[in-house]
N, C-alpha and C. Protein backbone atom coordinates (compact mmCIF):
# COMPACT_ATOMS: atom_id res chain seq x y z
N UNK A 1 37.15 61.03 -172.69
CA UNK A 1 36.27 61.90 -173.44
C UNK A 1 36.17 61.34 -174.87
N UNK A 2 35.26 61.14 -175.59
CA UNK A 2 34.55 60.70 -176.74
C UNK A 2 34.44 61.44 -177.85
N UNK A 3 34.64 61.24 -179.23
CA UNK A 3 34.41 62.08 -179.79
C UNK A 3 32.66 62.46 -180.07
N UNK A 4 32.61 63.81 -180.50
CA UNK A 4 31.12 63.95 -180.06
C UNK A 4 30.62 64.73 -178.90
N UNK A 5 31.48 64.29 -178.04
CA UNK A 5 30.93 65.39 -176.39
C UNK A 5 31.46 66.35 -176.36
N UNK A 6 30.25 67.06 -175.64
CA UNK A 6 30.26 68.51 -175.43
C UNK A 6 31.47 69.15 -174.18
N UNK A 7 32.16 70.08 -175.05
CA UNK A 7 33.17 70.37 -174.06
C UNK A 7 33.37 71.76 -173.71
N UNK A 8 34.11 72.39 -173.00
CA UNK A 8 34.29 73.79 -172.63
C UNK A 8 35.86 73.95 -172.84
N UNK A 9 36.19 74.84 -174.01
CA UNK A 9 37.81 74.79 -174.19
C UNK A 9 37.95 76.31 -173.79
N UNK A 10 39.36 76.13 -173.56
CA UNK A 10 40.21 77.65 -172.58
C UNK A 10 41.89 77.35 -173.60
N UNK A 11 41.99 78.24 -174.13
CA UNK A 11 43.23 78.74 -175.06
C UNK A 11 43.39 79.82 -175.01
N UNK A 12 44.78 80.09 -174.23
CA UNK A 12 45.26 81.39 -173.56
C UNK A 12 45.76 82.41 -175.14
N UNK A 13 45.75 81.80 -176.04
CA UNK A 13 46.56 82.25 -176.96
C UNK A 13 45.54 82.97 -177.77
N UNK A 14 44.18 82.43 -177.74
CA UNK A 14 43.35 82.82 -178.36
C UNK A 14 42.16 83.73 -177.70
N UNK A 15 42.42 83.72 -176.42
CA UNK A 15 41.69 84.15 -175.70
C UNK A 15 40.34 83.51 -174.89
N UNK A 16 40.32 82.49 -175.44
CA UNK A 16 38.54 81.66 -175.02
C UNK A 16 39.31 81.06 -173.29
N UNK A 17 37.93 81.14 -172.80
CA UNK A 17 37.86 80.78 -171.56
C UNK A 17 36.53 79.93 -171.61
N UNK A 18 36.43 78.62 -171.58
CA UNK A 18 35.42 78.07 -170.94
C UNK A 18 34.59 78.25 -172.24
N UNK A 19 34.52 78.23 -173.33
CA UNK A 19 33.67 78.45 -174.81
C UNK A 19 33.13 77.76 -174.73
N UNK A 20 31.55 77.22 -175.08
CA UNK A 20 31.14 75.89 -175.48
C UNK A 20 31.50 75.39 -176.68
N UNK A 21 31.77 73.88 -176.69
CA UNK A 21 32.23 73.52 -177.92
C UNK A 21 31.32 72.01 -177.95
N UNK A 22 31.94 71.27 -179.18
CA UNK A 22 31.87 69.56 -179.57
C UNK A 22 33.04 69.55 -180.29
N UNK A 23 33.73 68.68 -179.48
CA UNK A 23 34.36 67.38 -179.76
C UNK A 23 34.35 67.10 -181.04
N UNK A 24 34.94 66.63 -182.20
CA UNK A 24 34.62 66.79 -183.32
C UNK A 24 35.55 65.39 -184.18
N UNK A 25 36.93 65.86 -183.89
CA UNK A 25 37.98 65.12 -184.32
C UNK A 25 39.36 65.41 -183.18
N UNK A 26 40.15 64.47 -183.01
CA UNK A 26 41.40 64.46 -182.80
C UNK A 26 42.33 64.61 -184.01
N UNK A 27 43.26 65.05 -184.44
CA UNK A 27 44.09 64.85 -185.49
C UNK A 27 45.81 63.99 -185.20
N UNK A 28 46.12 63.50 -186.05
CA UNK A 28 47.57 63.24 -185.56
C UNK A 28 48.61 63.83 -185.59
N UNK A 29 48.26 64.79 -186.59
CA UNK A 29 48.57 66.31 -186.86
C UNK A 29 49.05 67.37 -185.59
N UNK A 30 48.74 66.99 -184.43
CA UNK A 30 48.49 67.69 -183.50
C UNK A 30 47.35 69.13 -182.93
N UNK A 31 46.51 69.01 -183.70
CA UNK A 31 45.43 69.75 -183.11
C UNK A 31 43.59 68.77 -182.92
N UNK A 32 42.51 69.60 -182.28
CA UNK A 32 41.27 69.22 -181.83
C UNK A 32 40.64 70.13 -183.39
N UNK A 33 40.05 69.44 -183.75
CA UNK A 33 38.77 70.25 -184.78
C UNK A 33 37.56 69.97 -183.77
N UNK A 34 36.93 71.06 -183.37
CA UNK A 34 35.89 71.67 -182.76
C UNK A 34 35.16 72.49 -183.39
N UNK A 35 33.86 71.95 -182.79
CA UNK A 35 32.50 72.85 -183.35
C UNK A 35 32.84 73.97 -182.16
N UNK A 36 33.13 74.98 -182.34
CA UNK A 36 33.18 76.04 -181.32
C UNK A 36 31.83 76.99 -181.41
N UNK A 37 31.17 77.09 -180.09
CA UNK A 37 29.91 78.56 -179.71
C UNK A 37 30.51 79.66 -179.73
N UNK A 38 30.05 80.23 -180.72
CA UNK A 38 30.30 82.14 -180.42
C UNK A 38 29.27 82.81 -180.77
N UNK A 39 29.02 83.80 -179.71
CA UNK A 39 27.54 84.51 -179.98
C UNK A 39 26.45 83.19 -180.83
N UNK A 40 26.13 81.83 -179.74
CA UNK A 40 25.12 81.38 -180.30
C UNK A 40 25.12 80.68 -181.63
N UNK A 41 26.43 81.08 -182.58
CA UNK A 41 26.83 80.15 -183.50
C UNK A 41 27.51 79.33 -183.21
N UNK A 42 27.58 78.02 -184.01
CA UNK A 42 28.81 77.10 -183.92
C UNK A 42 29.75 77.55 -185.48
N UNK A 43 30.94 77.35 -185.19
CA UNK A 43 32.14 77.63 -186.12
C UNK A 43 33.05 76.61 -185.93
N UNK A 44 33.41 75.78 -187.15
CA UNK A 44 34.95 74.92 -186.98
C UNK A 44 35.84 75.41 -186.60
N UNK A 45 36.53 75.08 -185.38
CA UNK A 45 37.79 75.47 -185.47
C UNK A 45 38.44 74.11 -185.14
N UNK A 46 40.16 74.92 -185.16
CA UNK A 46 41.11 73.60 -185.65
C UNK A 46 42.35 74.58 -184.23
N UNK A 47 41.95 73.64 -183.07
CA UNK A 47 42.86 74.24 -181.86
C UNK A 47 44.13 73.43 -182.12
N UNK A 48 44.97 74.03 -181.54
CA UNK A 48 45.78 73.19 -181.38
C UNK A 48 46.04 72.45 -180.06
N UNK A 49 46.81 71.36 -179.89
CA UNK A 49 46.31 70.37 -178.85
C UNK A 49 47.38 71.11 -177.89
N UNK A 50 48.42 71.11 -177.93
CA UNK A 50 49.54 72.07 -177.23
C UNK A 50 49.02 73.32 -177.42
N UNK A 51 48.61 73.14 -175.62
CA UNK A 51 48.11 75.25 -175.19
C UNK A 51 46.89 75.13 -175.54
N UNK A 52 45.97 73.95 -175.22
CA UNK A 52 44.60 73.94 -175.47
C UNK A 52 44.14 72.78 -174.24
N UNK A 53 42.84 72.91 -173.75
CA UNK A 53 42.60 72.74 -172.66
C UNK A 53 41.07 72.53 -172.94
N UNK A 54 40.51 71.11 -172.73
CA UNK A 54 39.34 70.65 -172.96
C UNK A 54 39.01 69.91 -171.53
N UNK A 55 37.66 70.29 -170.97
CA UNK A 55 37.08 69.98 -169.97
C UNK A 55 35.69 69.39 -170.25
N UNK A 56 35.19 68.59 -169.72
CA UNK A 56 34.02 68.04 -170.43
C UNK A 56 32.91 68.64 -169.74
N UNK A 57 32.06 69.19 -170.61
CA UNK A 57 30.96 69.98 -170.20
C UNK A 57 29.84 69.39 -169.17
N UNK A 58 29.81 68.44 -168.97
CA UNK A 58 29.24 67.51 -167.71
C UNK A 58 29.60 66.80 -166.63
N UNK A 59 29.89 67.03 -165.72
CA UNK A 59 30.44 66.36 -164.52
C UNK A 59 30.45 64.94 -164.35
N UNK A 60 31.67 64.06 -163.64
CA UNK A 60 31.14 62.96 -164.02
C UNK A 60 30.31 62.40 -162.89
N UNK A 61 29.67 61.48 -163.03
CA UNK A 61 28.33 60.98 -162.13
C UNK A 61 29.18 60.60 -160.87
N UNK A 62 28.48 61.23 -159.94
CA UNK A 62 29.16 60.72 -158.06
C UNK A 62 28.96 58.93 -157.89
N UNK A 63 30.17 58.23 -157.43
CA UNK A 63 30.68 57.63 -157.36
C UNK A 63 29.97 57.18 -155.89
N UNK A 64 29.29 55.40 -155.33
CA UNK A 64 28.82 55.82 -153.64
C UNK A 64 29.88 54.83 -153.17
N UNK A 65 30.66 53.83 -154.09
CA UNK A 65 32.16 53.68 -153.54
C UNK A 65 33.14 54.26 -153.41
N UNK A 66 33.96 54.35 -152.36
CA UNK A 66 35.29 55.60 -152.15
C UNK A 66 35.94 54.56 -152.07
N UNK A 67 36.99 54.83 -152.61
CA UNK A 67 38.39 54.52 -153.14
C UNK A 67 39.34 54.79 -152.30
N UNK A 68 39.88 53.66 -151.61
CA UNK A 68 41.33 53.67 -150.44
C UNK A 68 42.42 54.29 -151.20
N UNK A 69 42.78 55.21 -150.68
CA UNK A 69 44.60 55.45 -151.19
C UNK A 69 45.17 55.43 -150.28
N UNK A 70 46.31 54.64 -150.82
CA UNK A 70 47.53 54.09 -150.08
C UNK A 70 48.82 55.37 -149.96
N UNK A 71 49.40 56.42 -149.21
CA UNK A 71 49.85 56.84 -148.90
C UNK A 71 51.02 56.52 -148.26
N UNK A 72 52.71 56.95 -148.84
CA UNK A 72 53.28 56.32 -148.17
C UNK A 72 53.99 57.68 -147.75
């Protein structure tokens, strides 16, 4: 995931499930700065990376090679 892409974050602590967001910054600090959607606005926020959960808002493109796994 890139900075910039659109993501859907879920933080149990804060309550969001699935929010729309962007990608914004990583910190080394340990948190995501996100443009977060609420009611249609965007707002900075500053998640933290522990207990935060970013999914990328677009699926990734189907694949028409399948991939052997080796099972032992």
């Amino acid at each position: 995931m890139d900075l910039q892409s659109y993501v859907r974050v879920y933080n149990e602590a804060l309550g969001v499930k699935g929010a729309k967001g962007k990608l914004l910054q990583i910190h080394d600090s340990g948190y995501y700065e996100i443009a977060l959607e609420v009611k249609e606005r965007s707002y900075e926020a500053f998640m933290p990376i522990n207990g935060t959960v970013l999914l990328a808002a677009e699926p990734i493109a189907a694949q028409e090679e399948s991939m052997a796994v080796d099972r032992y």
